[in-house]
Protein backbone atom coordinates (compact mmCIF):
# COMPACT_ATOMS: atom_id res chain seq x y z
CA UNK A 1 -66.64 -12.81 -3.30
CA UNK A 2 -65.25 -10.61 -5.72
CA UNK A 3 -64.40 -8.25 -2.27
CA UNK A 4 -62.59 -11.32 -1.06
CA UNK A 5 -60.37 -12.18 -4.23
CA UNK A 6 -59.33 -8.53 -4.74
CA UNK A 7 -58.11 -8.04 -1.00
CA UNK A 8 -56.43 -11.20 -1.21
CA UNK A 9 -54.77 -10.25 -4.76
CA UNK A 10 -53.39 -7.28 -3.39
CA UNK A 11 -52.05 -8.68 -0.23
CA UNK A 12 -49.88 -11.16 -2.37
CA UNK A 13 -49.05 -7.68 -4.28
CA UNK A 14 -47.72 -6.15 -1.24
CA UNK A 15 -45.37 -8.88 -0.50
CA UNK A 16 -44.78 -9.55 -2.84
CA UNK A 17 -43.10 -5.88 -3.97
CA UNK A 18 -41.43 -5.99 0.07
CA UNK A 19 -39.65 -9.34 -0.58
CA UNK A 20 -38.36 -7.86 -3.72
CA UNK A 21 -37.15 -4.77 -1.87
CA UNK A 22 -35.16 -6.99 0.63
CA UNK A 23 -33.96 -9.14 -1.94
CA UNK A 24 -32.31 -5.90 -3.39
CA UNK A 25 -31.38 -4.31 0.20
CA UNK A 26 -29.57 -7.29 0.63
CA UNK A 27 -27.91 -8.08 -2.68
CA UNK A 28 -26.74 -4.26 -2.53
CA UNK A 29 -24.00 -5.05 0.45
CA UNK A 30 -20.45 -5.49 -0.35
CA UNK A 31 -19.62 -9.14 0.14
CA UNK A 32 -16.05 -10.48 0.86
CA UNK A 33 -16.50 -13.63 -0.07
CA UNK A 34 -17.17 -12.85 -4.17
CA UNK A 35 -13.86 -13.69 -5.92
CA UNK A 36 -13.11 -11.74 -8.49
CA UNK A 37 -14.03 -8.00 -8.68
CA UNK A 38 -14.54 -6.57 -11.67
CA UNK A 39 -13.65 -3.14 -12.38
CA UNK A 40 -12.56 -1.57 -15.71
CA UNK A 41 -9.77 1.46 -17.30
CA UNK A 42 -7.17 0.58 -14.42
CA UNK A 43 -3.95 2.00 -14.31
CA UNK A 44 -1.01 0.07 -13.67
CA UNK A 45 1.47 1.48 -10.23
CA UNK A 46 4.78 -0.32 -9.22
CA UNK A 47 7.42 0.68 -6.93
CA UNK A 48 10.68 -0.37 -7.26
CA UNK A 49 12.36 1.12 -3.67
CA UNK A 50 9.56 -1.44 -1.86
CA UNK A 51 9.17 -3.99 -4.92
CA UNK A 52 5.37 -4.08 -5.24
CA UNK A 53 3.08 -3.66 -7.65
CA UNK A 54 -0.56 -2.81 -8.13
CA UNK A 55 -3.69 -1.38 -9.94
CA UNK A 56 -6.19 1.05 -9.35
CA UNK A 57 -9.22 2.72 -10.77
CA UNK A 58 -8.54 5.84 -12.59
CA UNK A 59 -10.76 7.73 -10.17
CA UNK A 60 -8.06 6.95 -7.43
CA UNK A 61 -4.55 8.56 -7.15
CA UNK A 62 -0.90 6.79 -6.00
CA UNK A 63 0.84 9.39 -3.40
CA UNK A 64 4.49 8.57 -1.96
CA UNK A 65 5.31 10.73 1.11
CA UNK A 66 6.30 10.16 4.90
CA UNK A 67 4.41 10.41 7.82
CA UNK A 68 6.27 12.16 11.33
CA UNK A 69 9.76 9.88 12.08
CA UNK A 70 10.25 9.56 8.69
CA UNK A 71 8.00 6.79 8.65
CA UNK A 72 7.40 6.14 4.64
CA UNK A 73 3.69 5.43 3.48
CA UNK A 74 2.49 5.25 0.06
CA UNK A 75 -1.30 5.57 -0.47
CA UNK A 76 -3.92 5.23 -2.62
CA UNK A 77 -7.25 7.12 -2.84
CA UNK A 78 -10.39 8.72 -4.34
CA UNK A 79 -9.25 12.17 -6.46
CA UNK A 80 -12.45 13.41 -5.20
CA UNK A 81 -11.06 13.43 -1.52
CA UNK A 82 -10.51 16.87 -0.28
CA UNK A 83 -8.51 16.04 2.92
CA UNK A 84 -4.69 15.53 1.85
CA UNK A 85 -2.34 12.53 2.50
CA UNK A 86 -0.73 10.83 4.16
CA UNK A 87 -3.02 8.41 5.46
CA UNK A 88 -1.98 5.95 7.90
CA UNK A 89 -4.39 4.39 10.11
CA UNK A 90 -6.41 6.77 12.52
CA UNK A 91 -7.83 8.81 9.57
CA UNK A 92 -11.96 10.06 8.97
CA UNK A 93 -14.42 7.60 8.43
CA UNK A 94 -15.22 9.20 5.44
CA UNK A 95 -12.39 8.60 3.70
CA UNK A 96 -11.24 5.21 1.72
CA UNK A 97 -7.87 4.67 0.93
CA UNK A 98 -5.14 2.45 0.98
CA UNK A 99 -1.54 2.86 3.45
CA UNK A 100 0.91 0.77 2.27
CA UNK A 101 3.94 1.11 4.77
CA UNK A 102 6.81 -0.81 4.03
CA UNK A 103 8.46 -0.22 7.87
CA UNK A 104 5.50 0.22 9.72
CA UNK A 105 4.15 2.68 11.72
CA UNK A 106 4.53 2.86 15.34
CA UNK A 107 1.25 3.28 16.64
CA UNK A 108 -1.88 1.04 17.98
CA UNK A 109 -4.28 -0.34 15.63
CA UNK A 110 -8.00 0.93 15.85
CA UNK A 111 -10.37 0.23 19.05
CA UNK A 112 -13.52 -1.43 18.95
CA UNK A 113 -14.60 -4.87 17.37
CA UNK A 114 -11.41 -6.93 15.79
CA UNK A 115 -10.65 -10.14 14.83
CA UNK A 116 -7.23 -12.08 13.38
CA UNK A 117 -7.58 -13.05 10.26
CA UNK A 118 -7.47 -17.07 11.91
CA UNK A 119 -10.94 -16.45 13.63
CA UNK A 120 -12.93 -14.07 10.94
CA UNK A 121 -15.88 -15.94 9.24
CA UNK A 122 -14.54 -14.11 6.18
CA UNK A 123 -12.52 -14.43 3.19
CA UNK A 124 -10.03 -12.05 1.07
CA UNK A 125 -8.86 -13.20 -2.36
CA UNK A 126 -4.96 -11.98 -2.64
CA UNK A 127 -2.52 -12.90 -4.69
CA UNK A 128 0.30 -12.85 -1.30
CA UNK A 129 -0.02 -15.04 1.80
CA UNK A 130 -0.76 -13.37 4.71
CA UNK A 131 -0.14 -13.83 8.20
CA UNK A 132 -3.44 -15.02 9.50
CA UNK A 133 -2.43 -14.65 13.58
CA UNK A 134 -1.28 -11.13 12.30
CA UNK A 135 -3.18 -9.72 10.20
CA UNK A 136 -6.68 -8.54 11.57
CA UNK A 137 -10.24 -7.37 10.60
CA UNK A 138 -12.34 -4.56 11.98
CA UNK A 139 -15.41 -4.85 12.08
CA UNK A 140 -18.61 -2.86 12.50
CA UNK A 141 -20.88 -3.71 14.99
CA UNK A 142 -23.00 -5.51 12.34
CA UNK A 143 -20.20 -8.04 11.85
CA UNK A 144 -19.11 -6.11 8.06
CA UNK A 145 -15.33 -5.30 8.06
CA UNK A 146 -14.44 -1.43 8.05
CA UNK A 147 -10.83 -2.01 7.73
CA UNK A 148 -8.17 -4.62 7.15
CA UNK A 149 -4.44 -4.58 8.69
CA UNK A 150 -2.08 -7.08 6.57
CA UNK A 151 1.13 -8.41 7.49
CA UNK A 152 2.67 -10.42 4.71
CA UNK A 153 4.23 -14.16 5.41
CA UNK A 154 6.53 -13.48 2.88
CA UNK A 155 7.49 -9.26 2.11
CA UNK A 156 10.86 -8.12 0.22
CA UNK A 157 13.81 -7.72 1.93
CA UNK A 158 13.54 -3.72 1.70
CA UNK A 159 10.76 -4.17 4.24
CA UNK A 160 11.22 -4.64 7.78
CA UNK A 161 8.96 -6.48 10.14
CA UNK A 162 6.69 -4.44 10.77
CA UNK A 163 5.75 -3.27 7.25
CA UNK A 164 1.92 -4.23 6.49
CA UNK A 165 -0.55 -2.37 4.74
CA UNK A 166 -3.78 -1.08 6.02
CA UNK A 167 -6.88 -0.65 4.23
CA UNK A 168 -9.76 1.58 5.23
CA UNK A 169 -13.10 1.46 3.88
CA UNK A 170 -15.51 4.33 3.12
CA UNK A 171 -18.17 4.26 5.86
CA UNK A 172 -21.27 6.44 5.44
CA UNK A 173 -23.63 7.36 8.73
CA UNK A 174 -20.30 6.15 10.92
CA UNK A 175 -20.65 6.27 14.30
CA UNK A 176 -18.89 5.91 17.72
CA UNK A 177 -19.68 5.12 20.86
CA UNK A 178 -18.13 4.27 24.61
CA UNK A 179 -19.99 2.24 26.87
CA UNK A 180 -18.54 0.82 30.36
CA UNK A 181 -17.99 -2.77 29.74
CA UNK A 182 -18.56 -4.47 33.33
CA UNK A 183 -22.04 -1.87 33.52
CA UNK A 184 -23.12 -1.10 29.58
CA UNK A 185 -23.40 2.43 30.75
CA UNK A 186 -22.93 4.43 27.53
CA UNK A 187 -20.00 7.35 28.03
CA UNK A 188 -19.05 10.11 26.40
CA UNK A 189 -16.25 9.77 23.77
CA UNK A 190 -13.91 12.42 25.44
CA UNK A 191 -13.60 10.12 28.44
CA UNK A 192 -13.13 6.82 27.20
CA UNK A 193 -10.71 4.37 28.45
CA UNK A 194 -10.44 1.83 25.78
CA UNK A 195 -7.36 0.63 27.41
CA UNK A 196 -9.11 0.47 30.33
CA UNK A 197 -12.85 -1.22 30.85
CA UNK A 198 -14.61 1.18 28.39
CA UNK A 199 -14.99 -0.40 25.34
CA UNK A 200 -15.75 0.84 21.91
CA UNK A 201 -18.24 0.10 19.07
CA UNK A 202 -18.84 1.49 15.53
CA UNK A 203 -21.98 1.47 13.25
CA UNK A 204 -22.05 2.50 9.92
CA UNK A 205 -22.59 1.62 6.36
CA UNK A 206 -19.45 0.53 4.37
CA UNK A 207 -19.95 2.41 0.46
CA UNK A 208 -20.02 -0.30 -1.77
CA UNK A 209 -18.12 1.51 -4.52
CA UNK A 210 -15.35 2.22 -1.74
CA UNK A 211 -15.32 -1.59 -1.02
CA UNK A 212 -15.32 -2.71 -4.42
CA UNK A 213 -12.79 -0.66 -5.38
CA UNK A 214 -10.46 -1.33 -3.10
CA UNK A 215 -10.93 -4.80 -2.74
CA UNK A 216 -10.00 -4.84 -6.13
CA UNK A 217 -6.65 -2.96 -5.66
CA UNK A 218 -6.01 -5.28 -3.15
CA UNK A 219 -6.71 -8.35 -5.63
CA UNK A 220 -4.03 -6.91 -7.78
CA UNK A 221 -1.27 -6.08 -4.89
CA UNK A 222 1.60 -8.71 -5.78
CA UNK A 223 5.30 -8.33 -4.59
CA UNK A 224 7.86 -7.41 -7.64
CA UNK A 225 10.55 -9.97 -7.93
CA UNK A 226 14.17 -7.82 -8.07
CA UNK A 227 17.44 -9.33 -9.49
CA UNK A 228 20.20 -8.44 -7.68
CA UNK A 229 23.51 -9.56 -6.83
CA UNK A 230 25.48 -11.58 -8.44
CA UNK A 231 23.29 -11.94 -11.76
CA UNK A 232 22.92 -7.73 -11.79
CA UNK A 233 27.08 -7.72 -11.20
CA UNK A 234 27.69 -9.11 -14.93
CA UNK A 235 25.00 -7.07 -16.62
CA UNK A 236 26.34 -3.46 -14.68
CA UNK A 237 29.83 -2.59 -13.35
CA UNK A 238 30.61 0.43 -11.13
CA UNK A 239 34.61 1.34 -11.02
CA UNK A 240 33.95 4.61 -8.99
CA UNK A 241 32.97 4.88 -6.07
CA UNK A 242 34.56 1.43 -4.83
CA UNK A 243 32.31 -0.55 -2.47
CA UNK A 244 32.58 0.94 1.19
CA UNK A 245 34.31 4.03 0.78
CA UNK A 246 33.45 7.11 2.11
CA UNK A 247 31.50 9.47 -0.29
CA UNK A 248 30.52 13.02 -0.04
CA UNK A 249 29.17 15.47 -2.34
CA UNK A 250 29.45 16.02 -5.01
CA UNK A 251 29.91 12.85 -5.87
CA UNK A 252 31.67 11.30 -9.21
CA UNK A 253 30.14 7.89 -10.66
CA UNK A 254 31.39 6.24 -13.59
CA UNK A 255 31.31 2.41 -14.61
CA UNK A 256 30.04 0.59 -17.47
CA UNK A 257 26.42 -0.99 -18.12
CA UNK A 258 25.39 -3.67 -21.30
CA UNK A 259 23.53 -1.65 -23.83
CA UNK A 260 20.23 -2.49 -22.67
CA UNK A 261 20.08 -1.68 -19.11
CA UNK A 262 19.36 2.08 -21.16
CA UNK A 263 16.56 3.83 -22.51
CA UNK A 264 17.13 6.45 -24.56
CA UNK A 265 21.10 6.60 -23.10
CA UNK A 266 19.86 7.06 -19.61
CA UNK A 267 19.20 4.90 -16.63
CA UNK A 268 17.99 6.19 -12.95
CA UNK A 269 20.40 6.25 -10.43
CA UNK A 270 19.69 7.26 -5.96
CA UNK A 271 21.58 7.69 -3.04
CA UNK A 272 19.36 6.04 -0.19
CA UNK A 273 20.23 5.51 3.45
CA UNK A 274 20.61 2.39 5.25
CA UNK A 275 16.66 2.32 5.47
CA UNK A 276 16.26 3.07 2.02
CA UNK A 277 14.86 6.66 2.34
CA UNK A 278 16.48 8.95 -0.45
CA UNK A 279 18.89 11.65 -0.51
CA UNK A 280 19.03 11.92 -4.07
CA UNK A 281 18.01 11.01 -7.44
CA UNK A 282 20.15 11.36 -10.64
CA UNK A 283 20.89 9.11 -13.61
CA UNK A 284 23.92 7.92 -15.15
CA UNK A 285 24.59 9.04 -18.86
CA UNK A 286 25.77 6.26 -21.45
CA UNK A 287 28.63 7.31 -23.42
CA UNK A 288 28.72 6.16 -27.23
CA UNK A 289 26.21 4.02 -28.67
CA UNK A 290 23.75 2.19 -25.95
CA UNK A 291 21.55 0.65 -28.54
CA UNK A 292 23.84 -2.60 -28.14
CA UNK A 293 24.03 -5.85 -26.28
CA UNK A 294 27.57 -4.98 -25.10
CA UNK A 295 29.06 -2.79 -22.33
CA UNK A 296 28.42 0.80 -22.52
CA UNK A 297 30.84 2.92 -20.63
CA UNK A 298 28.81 5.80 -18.29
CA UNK A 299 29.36 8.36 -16.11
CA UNK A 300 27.46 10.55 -13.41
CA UNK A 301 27.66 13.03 -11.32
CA UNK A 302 25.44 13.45 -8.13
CA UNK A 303 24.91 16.26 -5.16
CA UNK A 304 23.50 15.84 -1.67
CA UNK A 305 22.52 18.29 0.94
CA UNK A 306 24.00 16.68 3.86
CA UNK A 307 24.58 13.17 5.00
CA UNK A 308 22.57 11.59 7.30
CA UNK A 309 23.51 10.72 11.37
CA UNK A 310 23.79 6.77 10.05
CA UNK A 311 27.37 6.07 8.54
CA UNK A 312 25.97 3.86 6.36
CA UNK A 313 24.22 3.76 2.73
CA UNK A 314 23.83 2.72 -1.02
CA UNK A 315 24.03 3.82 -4.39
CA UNK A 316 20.95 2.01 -6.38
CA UNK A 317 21.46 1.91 -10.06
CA UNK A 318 18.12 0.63 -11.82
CA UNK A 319 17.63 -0.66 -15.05
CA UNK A 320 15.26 2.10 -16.90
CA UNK A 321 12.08 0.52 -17.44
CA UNK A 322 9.91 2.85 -19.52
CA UNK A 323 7.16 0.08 -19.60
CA UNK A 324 6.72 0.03 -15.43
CA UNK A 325 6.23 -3.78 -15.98
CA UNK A 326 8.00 -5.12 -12.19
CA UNK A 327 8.91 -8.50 -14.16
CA UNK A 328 11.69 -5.75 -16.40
CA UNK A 329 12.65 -4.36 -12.84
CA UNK A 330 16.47 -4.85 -12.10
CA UNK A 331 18.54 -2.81 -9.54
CA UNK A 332 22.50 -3.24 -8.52
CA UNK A 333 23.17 -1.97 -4.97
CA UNK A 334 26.56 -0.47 -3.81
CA UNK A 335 27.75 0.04 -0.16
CA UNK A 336 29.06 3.40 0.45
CA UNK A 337 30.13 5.32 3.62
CA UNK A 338 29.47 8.67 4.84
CA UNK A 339 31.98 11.16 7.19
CA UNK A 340 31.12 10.85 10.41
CA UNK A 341 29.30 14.01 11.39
């Protein structure tokens, strides 16, 4: 009897200690429904050229740079990664990082197992609407997401429309692999059609710190509202160059500003093309006494290598903001012209 009772005792053990394993196997996977992510020491990031803002873990880095056509990207990563930006979509599995690109990028999305945002089982807390038709998931062929394409219902005017921002997930153990889809015949990757009738499926295990991480960048991604205009017209006031007049370098500015769209007598100034990508960077110098609420009188004086094969461009005075808060972010935008070349 006593045989009987200690068999049984450690049967209930055994299952005891397996359930418990599961319970933990399971509670270990990232989950996109949990609101909320929790993650401590974050640095603040905003960009005034593509009026966002953001925050990250300080184990992660912010990178602006452009990818071939002068395609700009700005990304966000591990510091531990070796490999070195910029990221855009087709990068190593191991990596995890963030592309935010503000006019695209001309290239297909990822092959294998998608979904629209409209028909994944899913959910993604973010504090911008998304378009749902859009915007898709990739998924693993466990059903877990391994990346996220988002195209915003409602993105600043400085981005066009096909700016979105991709997000790609640390996968450890990641694998490939082509199969005919009419036969199930598995194929080498070097031949596969996945335009064709090959089709393509990925295994792996998402890292949940990866996730977690950037799911929580992405809970933080909000779009900076920028005065301009009218409004920005009575605060700063440019009398050289006039609006739509041809400019070459170097280049005189002067004008006048109310004391506090200074810090410390300075405030940045760049010469951007028609799509925004810059020529130069300068600042305009305050002359007297900026620690005022009245007009300041300024001047600059600004150099460019050559102008570019568009006509067209702007001068973008900004309001210094030493505190990086996007709410403080102000910019006044002046047409210019450049010689035809």
């Amino acid at each position: 009897m006593k045989l009987k009772l200690s068999l049984l005792s450690l049967l209930i053990l055994l299952f005891s200690c397996k359930e418990a394993k599961d319970n933990k196997e399971e509670s270990s996977k990232p989950e996109l429904g949990k609101k909320g992510t929790s993650l401590q020491n974050l640095n603040s990031y905003s960009n005034s050229q593509w009026h966002f803002s953001l925050k990250y873990p300080q184990n992660y880095i912010t990178t602006g740079s452009d990818l071939p056509g002068d395609v700009p990207v700005i990304n966000i990563y591990e510091r531990s990664v070796s490999e070195k930006p910029p990221f855009a979509i087709h990068e190593e599995a191991g990596i995890g990082y963030i592309a935010i690109l503000p006019k695209g990028y001309g290239v297909d999305g990822p092959s294998g197992k998608s979904s629209s945002f409209l028909e994944w089982s899913g959910s993604l807390e973010l504090k911008e609407d998304i378009d749902p038709e859009e915007s898709r998931v990739y998924l693993l062929e466990n059903g877990e997401p391994w990346a996220f394409k988002l195209k915003f219902s409602h993105p600043p005017k400085s981005w066009n429309e096909y700016g979105s921002v991709f997000v790609h997930f640390k996968a450890d153990a990641f694998k490939a692999e082509c199969e005919d889809s009419g036969t199930g015949e598995k194929k080498p990757m070097e031949g596969c059609d996945p335009m064709g009738s090959d089709i393509i499926k990925f295994t792996g295990e998402i890292n949940e710190n990866s996730y977690k991480s950037l799911k929580k960048i992405l809970e933080d991604f909000k779009f900076s509202k920028v005065k301009e205009g009218r409004k920005v017209s009575n605060i700063i006031k440019v009398d050289r160059p006039l609006p739509n007049i041809e400019v070459k370098s170097p280049l005189k500015i002067s004008g006048k500003a109310k004391g506090f769209w200074f810090f410390e007598g300075t405030a940045p100034l760049k010469l951007v093309d028609k799509d925004n990508k810059i020529l130069a960077e300068s600042s305009i110098e305050a002359e007297g006494n900026w620690m005022t609420s009245d007009f300041v009188p300024f001047n600059s004086r600004m150099t460019f290598d050559s102008a570019p094969d568009d006509e067209r461009g702007y001068l973008v005075f900004e309001r210094a903001n030493p505190s990086g808060k996007p709410e403080n972010d102000q910019s006044y935008r002046l047409p210019v012209l450049f010689p035809p070349k």
